[in-house]
C-alpha atoms as a PDB file:
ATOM      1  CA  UNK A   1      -9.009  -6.385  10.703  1.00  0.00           C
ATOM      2  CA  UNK A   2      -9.771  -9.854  10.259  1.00  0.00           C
ATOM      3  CA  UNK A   3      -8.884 -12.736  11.736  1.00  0.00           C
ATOM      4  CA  UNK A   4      -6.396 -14.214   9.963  1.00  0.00           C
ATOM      5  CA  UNK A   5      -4.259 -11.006  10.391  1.00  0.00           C
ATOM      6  CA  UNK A   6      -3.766 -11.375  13.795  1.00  0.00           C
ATOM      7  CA  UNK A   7      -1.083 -14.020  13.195  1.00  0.00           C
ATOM      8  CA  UNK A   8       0.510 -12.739  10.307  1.00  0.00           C
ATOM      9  CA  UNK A   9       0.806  -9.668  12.272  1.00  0.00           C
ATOM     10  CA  UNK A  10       2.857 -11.922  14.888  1.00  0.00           C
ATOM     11  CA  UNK A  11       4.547 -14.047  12.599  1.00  0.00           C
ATOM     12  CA  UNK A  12       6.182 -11.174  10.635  1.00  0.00           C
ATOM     13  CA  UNK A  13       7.175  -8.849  13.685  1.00  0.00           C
ATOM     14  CA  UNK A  14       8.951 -12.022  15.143  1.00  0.00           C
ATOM     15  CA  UNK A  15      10.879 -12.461  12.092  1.00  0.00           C
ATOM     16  CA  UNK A  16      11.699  -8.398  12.177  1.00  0.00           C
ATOM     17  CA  UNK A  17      12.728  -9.581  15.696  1.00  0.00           C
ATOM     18  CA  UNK A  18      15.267 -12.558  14.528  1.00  0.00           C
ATOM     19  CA  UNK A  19      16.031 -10.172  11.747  1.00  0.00           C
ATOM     20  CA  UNK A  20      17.349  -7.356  13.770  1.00  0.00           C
ATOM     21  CA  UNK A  21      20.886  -8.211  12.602  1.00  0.00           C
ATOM     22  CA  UNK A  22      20.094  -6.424   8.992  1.00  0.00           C
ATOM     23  CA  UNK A  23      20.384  -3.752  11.035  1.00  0.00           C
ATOM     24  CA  UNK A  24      24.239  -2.940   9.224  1.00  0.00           C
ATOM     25  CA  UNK A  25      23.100  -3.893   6.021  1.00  0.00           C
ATOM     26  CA  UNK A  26      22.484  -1.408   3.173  1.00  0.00           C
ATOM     27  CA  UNK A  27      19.602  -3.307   1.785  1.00  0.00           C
ATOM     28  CA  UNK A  28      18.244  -6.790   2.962  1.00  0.00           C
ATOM     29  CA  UNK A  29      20.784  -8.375   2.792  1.00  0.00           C
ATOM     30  CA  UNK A  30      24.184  -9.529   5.381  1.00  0.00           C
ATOM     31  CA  UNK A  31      27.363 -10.454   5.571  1.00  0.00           C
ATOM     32  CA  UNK A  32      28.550 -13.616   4.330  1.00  0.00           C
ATOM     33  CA  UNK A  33      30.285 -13.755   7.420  1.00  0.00           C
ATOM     34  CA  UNK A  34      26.741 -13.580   9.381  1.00  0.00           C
ATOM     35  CA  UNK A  35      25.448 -16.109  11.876  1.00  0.00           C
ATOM     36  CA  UNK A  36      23.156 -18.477  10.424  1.00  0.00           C
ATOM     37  CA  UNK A  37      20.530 -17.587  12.104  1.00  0.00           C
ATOM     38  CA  UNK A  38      20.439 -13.952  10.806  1.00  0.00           C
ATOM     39  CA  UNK A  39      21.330 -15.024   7.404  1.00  0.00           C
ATOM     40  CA  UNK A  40      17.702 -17.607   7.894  1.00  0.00           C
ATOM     41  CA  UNK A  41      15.885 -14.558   9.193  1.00  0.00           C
ATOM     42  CA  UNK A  42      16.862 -12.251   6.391  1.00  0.00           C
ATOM     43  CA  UNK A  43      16.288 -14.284   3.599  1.00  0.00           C
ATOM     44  CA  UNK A  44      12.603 -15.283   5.066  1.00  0.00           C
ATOM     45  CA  UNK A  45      11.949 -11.299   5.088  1.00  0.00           C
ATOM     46  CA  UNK A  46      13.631 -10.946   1.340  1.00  0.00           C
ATOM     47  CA  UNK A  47      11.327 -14.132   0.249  1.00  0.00           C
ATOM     48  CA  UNK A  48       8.215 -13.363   1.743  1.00  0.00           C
ATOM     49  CA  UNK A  49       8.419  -9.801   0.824  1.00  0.00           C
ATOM     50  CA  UNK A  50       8.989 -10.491  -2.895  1.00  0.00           C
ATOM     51  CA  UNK A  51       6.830 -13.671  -2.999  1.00  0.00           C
ATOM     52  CA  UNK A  52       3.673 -11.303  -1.309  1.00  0.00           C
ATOM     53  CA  UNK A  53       4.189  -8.675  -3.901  1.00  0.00           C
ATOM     54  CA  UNK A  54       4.459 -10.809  -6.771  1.00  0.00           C
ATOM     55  CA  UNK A  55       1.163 -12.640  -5.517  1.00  0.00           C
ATOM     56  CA  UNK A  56      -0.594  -9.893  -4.724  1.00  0.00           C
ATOM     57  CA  UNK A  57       0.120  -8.157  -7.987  1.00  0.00           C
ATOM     58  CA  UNK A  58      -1.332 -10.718  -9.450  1.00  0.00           C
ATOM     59  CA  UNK A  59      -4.183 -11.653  -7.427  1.00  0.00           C
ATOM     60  CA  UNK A  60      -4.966  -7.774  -7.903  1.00  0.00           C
ATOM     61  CA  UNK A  61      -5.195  -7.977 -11.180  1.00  0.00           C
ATOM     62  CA  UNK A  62      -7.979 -10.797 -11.020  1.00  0.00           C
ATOM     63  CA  UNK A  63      -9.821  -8.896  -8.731  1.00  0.00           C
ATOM     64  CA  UNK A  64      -9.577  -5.877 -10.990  1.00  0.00           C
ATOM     65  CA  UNK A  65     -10.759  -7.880 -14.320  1.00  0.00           C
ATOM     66  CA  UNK A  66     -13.102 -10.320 -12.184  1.00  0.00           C
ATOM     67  CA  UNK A  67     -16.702  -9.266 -12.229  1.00  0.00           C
ATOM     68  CA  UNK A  68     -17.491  -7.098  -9.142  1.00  0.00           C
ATOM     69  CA  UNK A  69     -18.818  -9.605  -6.194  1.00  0.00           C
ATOM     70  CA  UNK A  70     -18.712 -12.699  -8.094  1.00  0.00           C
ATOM     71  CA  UNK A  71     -16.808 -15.536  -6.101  1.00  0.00           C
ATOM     72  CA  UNK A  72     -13.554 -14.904  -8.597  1.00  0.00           C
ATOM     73  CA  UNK A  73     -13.377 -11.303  -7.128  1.00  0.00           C
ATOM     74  CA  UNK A  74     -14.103 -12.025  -3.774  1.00  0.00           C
ATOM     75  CA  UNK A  75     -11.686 -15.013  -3.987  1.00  0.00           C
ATOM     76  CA  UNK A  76      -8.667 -12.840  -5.029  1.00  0.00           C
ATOM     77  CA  UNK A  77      -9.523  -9.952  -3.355  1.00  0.00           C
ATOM     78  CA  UNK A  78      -8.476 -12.034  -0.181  1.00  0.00           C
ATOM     79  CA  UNK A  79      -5.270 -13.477  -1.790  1.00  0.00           C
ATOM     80  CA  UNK A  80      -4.602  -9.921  -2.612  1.00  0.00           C
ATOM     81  CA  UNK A  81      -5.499  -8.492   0.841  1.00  0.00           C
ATOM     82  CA  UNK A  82      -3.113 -11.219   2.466  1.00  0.00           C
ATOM     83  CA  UNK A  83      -0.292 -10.846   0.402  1.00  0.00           C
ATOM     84  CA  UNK A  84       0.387  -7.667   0.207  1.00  0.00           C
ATOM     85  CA  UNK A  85      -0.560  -7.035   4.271  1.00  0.00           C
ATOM     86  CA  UNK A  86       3.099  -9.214   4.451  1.00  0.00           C
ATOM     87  CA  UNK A  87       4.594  -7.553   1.854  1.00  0.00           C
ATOM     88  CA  UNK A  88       3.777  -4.380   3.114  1.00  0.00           C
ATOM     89  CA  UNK A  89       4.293  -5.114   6.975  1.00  0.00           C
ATOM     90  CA  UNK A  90       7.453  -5.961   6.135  1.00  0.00           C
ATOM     91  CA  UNK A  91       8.829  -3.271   4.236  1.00  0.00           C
ATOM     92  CA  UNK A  92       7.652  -1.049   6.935  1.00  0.00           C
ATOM     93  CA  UNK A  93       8.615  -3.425   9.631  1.00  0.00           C
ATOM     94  CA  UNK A  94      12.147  -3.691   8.152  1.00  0.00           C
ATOM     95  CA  UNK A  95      12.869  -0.304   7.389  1.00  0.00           C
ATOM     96  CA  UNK A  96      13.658   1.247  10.684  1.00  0.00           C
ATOM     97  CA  UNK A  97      16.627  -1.347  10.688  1.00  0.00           C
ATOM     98  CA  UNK A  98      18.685  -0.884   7.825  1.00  0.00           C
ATOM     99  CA  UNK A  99      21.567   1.000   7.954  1.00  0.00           C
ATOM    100  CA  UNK A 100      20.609   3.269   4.414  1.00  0.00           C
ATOM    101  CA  UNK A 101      18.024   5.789   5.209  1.00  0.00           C
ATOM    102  CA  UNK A 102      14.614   4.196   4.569  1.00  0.00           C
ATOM    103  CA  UNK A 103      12.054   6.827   6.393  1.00  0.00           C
ATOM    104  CA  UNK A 104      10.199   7.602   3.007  1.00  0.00           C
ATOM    105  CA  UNK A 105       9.979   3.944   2.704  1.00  0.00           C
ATOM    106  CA  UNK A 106       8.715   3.307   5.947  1.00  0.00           C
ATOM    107  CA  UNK A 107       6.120   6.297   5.339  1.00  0.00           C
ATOM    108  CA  UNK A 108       5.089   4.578   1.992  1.00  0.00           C
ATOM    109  CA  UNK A 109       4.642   0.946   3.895  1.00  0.00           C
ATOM    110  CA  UNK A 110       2.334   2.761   6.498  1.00  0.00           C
ATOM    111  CA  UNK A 111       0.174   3.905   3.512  1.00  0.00           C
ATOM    112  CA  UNK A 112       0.162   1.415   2.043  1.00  0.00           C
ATOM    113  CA  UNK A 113      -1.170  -0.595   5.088  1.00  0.00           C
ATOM    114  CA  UNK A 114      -3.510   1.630   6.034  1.00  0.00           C
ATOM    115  CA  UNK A 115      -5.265   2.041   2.410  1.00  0.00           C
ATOM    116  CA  UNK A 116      -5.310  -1.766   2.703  1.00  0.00           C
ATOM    117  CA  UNK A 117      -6.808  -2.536   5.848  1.00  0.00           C
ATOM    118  CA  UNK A 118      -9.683   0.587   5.592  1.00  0.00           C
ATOM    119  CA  UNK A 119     -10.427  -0.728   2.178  1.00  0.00           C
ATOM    120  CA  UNK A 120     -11.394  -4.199   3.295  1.00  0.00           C
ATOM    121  CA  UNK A 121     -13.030  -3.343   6.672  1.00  0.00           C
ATOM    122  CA  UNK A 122     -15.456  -0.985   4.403  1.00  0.00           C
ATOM    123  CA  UNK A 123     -16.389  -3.344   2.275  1.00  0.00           C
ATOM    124  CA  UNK A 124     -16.646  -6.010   4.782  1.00  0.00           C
ATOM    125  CA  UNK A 125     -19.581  -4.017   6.384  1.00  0.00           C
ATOM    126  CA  UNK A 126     -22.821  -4.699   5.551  1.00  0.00           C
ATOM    127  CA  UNK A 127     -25.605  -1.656   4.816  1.00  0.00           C
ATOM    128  CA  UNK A 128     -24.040   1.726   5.106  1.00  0.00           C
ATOM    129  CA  UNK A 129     -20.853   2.856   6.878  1.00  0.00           C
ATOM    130  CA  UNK A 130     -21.372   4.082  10.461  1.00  0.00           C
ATOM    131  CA  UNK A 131     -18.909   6.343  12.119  1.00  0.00           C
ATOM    132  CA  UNK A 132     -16.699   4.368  14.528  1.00  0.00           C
ATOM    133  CA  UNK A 133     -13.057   4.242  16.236  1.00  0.00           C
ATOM    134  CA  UNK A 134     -11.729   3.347  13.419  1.00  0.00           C
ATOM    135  CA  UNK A 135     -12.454   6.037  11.367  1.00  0.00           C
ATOM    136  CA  UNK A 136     -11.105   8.679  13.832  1.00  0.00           C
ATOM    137  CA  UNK A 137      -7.537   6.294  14.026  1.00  0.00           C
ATOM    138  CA  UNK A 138      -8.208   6.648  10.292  1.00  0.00           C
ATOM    139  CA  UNK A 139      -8.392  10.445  10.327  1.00  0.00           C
ATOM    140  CA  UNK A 140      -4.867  10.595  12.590  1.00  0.00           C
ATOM    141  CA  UNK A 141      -3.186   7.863  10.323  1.00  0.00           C
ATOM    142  CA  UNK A 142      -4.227   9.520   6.947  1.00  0.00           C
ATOM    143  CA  UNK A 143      -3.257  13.418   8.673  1.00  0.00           C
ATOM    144  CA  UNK A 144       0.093  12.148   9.569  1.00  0.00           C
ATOM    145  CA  UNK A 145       0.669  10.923   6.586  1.00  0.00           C
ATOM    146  CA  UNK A 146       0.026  13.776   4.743  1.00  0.00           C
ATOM    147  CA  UNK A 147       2.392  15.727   7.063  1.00  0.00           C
ATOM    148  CA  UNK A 148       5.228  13.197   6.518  1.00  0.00           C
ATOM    149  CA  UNK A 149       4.808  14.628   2.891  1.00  0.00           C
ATOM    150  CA  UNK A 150       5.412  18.136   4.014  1.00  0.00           C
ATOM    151  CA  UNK A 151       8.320  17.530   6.118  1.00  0.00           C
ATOM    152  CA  UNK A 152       9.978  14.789   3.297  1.00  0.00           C
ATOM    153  CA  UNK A 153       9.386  17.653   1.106  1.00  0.00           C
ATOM    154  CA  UNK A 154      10.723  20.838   2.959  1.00  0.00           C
ATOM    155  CA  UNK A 155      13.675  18.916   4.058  1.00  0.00           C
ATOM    156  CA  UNK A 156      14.433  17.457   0.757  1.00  0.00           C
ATOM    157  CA  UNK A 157      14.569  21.255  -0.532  1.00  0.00           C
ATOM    158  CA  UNK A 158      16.527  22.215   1.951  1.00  0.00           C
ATOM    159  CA  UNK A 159      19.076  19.284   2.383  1.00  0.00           C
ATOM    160  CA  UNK A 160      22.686  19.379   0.287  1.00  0.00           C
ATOM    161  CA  UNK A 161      21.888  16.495  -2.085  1.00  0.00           C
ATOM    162  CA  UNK A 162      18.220  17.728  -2.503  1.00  0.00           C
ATOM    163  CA  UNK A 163      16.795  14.428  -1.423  1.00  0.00           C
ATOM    164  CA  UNK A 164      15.752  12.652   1.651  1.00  0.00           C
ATOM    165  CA  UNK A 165      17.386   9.459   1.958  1.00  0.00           C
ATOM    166  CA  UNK A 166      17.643   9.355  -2.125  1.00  0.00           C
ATOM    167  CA  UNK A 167      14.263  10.429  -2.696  1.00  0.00           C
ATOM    168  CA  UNK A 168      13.323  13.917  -4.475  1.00  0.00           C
ATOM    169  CA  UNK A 169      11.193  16.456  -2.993  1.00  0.00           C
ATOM    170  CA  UNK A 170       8.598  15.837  -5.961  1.00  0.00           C
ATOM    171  CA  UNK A 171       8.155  11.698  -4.512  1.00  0.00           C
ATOM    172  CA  UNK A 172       6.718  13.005  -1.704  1.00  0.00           C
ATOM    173  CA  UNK A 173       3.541  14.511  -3.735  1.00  0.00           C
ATOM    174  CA  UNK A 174       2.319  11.088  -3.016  1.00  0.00           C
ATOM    175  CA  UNK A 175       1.935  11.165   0.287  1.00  0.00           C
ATOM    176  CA  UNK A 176       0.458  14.408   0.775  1.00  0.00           C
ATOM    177  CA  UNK A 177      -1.918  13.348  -2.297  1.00  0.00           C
ATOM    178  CA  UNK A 178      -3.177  10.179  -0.966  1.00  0.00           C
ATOM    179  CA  UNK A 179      -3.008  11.533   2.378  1.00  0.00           C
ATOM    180  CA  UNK A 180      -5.134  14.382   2.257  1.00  0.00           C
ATOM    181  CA  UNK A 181      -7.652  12.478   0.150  1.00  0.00           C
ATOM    182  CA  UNK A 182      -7.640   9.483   2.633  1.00  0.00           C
ATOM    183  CA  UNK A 183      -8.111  12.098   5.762  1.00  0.00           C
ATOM    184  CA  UNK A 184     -10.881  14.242   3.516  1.00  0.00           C
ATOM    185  CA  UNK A 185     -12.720  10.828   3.521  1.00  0.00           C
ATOM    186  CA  UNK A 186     -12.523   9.876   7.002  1.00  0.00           C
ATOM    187  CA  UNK A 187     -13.712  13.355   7.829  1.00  0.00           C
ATOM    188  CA  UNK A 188     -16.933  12.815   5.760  1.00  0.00           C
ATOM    189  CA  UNK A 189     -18.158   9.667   7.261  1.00  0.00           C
ATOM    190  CA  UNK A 190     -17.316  11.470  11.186  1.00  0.00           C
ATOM    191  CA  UNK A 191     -19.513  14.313  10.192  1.00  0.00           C
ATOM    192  CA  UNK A 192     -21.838  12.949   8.002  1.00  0.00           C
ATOM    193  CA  UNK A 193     -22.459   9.838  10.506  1.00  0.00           C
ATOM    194  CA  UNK A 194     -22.852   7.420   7.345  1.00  0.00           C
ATOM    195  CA  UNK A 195     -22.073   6.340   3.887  1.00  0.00           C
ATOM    196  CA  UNK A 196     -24.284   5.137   1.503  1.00  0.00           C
ATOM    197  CA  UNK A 197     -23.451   2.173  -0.975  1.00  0.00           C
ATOM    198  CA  UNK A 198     -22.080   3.575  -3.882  1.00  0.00           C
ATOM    199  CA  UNK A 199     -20.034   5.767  -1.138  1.00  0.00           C
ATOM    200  CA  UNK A 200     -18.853   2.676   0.319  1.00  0.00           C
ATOM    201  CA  UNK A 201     -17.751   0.570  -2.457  1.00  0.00           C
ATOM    202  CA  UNK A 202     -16.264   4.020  -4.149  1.00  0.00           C
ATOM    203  CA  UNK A 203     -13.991   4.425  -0.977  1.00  0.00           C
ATOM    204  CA  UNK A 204     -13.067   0.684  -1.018  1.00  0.00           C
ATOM    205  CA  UNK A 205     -12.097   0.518  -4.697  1.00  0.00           C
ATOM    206  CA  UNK A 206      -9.988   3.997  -4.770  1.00  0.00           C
ATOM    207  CA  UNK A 207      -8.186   2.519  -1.432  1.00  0.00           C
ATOM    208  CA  UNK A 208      -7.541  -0.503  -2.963  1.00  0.00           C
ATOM    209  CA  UNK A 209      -6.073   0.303  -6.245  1.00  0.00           C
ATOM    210  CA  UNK A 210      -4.246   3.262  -4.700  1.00  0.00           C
ATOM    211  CA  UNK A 211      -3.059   0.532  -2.037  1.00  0.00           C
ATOM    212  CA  UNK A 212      -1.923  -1.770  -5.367  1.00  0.00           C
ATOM    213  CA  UNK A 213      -0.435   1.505  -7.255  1.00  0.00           C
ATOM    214  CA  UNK A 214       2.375   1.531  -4.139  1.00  0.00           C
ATOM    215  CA  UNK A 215       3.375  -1.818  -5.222  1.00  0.00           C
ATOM    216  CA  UNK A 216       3.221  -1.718  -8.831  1.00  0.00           C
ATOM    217  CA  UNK A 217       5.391   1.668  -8.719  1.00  0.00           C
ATOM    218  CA  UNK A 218       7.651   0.315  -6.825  1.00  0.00           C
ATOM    219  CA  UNK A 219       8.023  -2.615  -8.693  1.00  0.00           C
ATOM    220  CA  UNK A 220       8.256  -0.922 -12.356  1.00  0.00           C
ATOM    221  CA  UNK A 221       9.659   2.532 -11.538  1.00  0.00           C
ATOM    222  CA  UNK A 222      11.721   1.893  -8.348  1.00  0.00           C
ATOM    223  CA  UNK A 223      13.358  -1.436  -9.022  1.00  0.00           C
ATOM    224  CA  UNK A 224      14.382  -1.196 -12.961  1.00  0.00           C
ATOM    225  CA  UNK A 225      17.429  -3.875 -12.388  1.00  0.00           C
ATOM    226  CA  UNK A 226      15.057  -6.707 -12.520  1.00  0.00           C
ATOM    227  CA  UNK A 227      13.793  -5.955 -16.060  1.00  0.00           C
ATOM    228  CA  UNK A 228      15.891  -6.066 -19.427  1.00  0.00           C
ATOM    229  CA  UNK A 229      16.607  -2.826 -20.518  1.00  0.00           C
ATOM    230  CA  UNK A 230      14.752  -3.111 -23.334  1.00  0.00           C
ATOM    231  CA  UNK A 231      11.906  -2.940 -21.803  1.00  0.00           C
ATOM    232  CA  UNK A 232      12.943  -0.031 -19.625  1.00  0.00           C
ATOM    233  CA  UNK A 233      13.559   1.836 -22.755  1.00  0.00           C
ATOM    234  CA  UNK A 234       9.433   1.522 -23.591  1.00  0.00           C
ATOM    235  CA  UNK A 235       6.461   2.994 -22.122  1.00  0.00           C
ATOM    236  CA  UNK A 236       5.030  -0.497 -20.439  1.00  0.00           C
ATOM    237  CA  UNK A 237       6.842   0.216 -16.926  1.00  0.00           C
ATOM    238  CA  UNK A 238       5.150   3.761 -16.740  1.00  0.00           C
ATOM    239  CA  UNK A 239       1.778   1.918 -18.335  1.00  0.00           C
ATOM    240  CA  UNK A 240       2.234  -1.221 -15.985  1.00  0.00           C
ATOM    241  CA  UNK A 241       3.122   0.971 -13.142  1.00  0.00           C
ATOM    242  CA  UNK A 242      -0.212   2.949 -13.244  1.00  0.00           C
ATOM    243  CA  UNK A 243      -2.647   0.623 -14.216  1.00  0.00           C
ATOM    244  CA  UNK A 244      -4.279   0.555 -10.975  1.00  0.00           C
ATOM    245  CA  UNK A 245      -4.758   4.002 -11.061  1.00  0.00           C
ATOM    246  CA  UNK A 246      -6.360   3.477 -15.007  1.00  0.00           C
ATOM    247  CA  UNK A 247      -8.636   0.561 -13.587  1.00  0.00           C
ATOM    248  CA  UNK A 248      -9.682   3.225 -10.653  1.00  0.00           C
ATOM    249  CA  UNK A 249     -10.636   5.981 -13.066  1.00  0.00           C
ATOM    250  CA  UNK A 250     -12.667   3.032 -15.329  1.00  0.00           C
ATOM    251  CA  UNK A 251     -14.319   1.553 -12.327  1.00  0.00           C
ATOM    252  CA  UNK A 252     -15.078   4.921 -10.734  1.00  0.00           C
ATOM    253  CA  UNK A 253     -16.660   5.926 -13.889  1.00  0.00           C
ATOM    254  CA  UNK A 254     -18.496   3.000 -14.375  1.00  0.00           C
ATOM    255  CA  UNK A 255     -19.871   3.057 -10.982  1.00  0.00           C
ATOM    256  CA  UNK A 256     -21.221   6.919 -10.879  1.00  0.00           C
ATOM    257  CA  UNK A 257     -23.046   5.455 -13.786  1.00  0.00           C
ATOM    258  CA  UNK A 258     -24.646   2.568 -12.116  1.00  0.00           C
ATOM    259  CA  UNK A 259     -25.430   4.876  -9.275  1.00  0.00           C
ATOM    260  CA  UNK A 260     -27.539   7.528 -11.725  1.00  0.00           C
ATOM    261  CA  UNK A 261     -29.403   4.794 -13.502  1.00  0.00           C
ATOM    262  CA  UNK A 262     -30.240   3.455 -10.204  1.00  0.00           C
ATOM    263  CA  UNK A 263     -31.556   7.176  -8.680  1.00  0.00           C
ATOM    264  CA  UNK A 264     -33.483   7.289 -12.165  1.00  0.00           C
ATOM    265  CA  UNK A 265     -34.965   4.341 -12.370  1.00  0.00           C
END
């Protein structure tokens, strides 16, 4: 993790802290009748949360278009890292707290972090990936992930409103998607020892745009109030939603191409 992380990391969990009183609240949000303090805490949570995500949506997008390694890339890459590590924290930090059942949620922010972080510390290394600590923490992370999925989904099927905390059994897809894929990973680089290159920056650019698909589906599927309904009628939130997941398929193509041109050269 880098350095800089270390104090977001504190800042954030001693807002959670302050924020503790949102605790009774449905969403993020209090009382009117709330100390002041609380009310402070809670809208520095709400702020940085949606502030992050709108950044980092954005910032990802420049990294996406930018020119792979070029100083605009690299540049808002780290925006894009930063931002949405608070957004993220957050949302999994908070979670736990509110009184509305938020364990999918807090599942999702855990992904979410995790694709994040392993996606930067890969490419951050230089020459080929050697197997480490992390990747076994990895391998636990991405495995109980991918159970969280299985449970979500059983109990969902099995619950009297067929959801968990509001959530279909069919959400949960993602987890045990991403998850198994994520774990499949770490397992390669334990037993193979090592990535090459075009391994490496192939498992930093799925991680990332998976990492930026979270946020963009949960801006443009999960939170349809904030758009006219006009534009909730069209196709662009579904298009808009997945366009990290688009720009993964291009890129991934695009690089498997580089990488047999290279082998034949």
């Amino acid at each position: 993790m880098p350095r800089y992380a270390v104090p977001l990391l504190t800042c954030v969990f001693a807002l959670v802290f302050l924020g503790t009183g949102v605790a009774h609240a449905a969403k993020l949000e209090v009382d009117p009748d709330a100390p002041l303090w609380i009310k402070l805490a809670t809208d520095a949570l709400l702020y940085a949360h949606i502030g992050g995500g709108a950044v980092g949506l954005a910032s990802g997008v420049a990294a996406i278009a930018a020119r792979k390694g070029q100083a605009l890339h690299r540049l808002a890459g780290k925006v894009f890292f930063v931002s949405m590590f608070v957004t993220y924290l957050i949302g999994a930090g908070v979670a736990p707290f509110l009184e509305e059942g938020q364990r999918p949620n807090f599942v999702a922010g855990i992904l979410a972090l995790y694709l994040l972080i392993t996606a930067l510390i890969t490419v951050r290394q230089r020459g080929p990936v050697r197997t480490n600590w992390r990747h076994y923490v990895g391998l636990a992370t991405a495995l109980g992930i991918t159970l969280m999925g299985v449970v979500f989904m059983y109990m969902g099927a099995n619950s009297a409103t067929g959801t968990v905390d509001g959530s279909p059994p069919q959400a949960f897809i993602l987890f045990i998607v991403a998850g198994s894929i994520a774990a499949f990973g770490e397992l390669n680089v334990i037993l193979r020892q090592a990535l090459s290159y075009t391994a490496r920056i192939s498992r930093h650019l799925w991680r990332m745009c998976f990492s930026m698909f979270i946020a963009s589906g949960s801006l443009f599927l999960g939170q349809p109030q904030v758009f006219p309904e006009s534009f909730n009628q069209t196709a662009w939130p579904f298009l808009l939603a997945f366009a990290p997941l688009i720009a993964l398929i291009v890129w991934q193509g695009l690089l498997r191409l580089r990488g047999r041109k290279l082998r034949t050269a």
